[in-house]
N, C-alpha and C. Protein backbone atom coordinates (compact mmCIF):
# COMPACT_ATOMS: atom_id res chain seq x y z
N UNK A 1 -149.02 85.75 51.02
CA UNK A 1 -149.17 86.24 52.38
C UNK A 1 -147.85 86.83 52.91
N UNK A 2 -147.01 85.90 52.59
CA UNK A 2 -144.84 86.50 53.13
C UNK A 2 -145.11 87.81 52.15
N UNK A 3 -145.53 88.06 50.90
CA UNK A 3 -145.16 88.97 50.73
C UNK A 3 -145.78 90.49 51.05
N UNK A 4 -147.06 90.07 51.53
CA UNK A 4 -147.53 91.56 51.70
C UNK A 4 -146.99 91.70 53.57
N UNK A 5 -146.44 90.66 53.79
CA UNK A 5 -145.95 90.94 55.15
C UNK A 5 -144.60 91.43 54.80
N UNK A 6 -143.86 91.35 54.59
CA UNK A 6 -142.31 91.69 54.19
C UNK A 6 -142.79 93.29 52.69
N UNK A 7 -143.61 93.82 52.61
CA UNK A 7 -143.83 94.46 51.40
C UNK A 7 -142.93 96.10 52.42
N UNK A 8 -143.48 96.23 53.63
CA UNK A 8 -142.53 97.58 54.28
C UNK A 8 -141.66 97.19 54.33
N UNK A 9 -141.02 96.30 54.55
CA UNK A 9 -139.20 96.37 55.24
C UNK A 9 -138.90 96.60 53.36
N UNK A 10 -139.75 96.32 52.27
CA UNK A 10 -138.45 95.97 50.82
C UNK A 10 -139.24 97.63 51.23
N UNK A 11 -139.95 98.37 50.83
CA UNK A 11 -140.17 100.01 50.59
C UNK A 11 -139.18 100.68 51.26
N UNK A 12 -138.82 100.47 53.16
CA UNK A 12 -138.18 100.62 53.35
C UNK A 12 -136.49 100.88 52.92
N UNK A 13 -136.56 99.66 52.30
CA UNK A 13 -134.91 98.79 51.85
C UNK A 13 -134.89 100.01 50.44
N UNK A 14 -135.94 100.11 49.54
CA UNK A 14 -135.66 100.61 48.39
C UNK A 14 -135.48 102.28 49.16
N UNK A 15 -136.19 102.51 49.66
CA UNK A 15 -136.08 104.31 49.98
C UNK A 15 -134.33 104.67 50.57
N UNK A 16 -134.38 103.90 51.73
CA UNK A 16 -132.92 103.67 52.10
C UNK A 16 -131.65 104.00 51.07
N UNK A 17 -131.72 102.56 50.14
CA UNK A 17 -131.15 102.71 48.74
C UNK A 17 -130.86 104.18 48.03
N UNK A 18 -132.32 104.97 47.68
CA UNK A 18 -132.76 105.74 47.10
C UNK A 18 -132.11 106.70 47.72
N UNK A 19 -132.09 107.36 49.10
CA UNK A 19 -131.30 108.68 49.83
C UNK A 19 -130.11 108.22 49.75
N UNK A 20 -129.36 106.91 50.02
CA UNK A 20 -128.18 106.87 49.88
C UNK A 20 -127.38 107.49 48.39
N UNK A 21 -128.45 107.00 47.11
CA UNK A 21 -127.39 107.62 45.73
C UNK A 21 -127.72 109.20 45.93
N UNK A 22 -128.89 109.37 46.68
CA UNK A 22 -129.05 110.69 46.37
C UNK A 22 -128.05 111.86 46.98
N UNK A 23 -127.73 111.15 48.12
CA UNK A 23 -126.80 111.72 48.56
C UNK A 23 -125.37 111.32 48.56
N UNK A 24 -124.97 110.45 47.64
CA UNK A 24 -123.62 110.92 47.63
C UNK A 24 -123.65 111.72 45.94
N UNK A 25 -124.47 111.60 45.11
CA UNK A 25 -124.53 112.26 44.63
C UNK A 25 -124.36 113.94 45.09
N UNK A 26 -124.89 114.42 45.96
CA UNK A 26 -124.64 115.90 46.39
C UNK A 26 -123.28 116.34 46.60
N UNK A 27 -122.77 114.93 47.77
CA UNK A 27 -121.97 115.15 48.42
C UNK A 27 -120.60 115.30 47.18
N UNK A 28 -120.76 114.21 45.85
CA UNK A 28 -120.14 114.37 44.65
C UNK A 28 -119.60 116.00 44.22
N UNK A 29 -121.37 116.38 44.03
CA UNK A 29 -121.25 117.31 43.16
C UNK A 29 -120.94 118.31 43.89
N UNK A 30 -120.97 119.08 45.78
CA UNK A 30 -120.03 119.66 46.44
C UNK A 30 -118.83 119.47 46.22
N UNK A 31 -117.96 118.03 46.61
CA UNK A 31 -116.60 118.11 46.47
C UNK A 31 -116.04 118.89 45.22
N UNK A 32 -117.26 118.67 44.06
CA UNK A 32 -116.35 119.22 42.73
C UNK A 32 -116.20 120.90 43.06
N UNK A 33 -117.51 121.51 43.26
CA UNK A 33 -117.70 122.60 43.58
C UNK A 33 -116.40 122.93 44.29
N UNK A 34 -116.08 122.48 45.57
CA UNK A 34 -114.91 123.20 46.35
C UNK A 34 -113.65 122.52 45.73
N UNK A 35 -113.73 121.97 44.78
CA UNK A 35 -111.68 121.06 44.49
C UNK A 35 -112.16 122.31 43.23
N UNK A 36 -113.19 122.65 42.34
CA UNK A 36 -112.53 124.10 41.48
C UNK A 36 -112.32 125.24 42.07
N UNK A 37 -112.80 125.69 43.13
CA UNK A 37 -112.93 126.75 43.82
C UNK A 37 -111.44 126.83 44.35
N UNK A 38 -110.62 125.90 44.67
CA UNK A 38 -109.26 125.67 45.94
C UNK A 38 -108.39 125.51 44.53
N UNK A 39 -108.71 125.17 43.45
CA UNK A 39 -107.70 124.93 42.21
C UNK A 39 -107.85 126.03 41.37
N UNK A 40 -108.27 127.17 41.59
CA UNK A 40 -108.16 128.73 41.33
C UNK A 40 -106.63 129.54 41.65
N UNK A 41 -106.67 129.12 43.09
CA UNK A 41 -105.18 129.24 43.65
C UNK A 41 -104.47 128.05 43.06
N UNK A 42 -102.94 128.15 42.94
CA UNK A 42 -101.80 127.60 42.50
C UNK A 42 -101.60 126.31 44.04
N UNK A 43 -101.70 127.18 45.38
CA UNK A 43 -101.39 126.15 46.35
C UNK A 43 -102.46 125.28 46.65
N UNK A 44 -103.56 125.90 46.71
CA UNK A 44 -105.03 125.18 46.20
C UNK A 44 -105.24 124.25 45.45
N UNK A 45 -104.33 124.10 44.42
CA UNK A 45 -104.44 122.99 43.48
C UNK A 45 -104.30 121.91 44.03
N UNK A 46 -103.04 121.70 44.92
CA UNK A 46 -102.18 120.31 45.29
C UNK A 46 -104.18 119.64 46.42
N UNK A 47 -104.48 120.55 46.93
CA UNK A 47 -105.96 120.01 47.38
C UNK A 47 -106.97 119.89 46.58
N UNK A 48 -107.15 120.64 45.26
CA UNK A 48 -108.30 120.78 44.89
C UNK A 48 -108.50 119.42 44.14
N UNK A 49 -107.14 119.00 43.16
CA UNK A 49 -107.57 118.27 41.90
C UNK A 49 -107.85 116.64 42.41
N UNK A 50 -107.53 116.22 43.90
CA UNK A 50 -107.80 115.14 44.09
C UNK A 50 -109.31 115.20 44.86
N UNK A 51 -109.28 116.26 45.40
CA UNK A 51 -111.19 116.49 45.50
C UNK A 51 -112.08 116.59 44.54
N UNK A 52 -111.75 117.34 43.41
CA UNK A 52 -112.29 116.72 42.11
C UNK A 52 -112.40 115.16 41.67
N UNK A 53 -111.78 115.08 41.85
CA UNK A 53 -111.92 113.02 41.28
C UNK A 53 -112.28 112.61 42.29
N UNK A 54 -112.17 112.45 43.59
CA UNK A 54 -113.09 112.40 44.77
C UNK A 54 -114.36 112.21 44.33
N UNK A 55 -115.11 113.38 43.82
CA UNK A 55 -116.21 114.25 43.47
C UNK A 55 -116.75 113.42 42.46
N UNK A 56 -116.05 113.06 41.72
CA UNK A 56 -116.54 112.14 40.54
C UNK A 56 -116.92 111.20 40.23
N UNK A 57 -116.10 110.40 41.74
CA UNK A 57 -116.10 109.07 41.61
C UNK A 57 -117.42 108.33 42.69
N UNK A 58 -117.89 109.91 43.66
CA UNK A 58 -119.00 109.47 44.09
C UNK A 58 -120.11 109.94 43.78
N UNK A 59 -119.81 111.14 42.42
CA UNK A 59 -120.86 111.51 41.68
C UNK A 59 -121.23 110.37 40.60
N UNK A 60 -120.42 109.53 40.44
CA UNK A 60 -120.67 108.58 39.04
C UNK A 60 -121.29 107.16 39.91
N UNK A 61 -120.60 106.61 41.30
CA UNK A 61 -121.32 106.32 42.00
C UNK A 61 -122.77 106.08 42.47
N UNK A 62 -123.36 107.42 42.72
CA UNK A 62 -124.61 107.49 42.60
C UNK A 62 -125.56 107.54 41.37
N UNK A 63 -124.85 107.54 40.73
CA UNK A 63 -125.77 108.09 39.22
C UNK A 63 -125.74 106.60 38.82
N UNK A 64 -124.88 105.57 38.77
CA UNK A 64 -124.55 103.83 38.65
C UNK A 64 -124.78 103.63 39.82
């Protein structure tokens, strides 16, 4: 009976979950997008290459 009463808040809880990797996944795979784009330029670099690992670490994040 607890469980088909508590069965929306866990669907809830899992969907929640679910947009959260999904989106830092994006947000991952943007940062990489703009830390290569800014590491094209030479002064760009000193910004780009720590937005890259940024990028990675909340692209690997979501994917784990």
């Amino acid at each position: 009976m607890l469980r088909l009463l508590f069965l929306p808040f866990r669907l809830v809880w899992g969907l929640v979950g679910l947009l959260g990797s999904l989106f830092a996944i994006l947000l991952g795979l943007t940062l990489i997008i703009v830390g290569l784009v800014l590491t094209v330029t030479l002064i760009g670099a000193i910004v780009g290459i720590p937005l890259i690992l940024i990028g990675l670490v909340l692209l690997l994040a979501g994917i784990f």
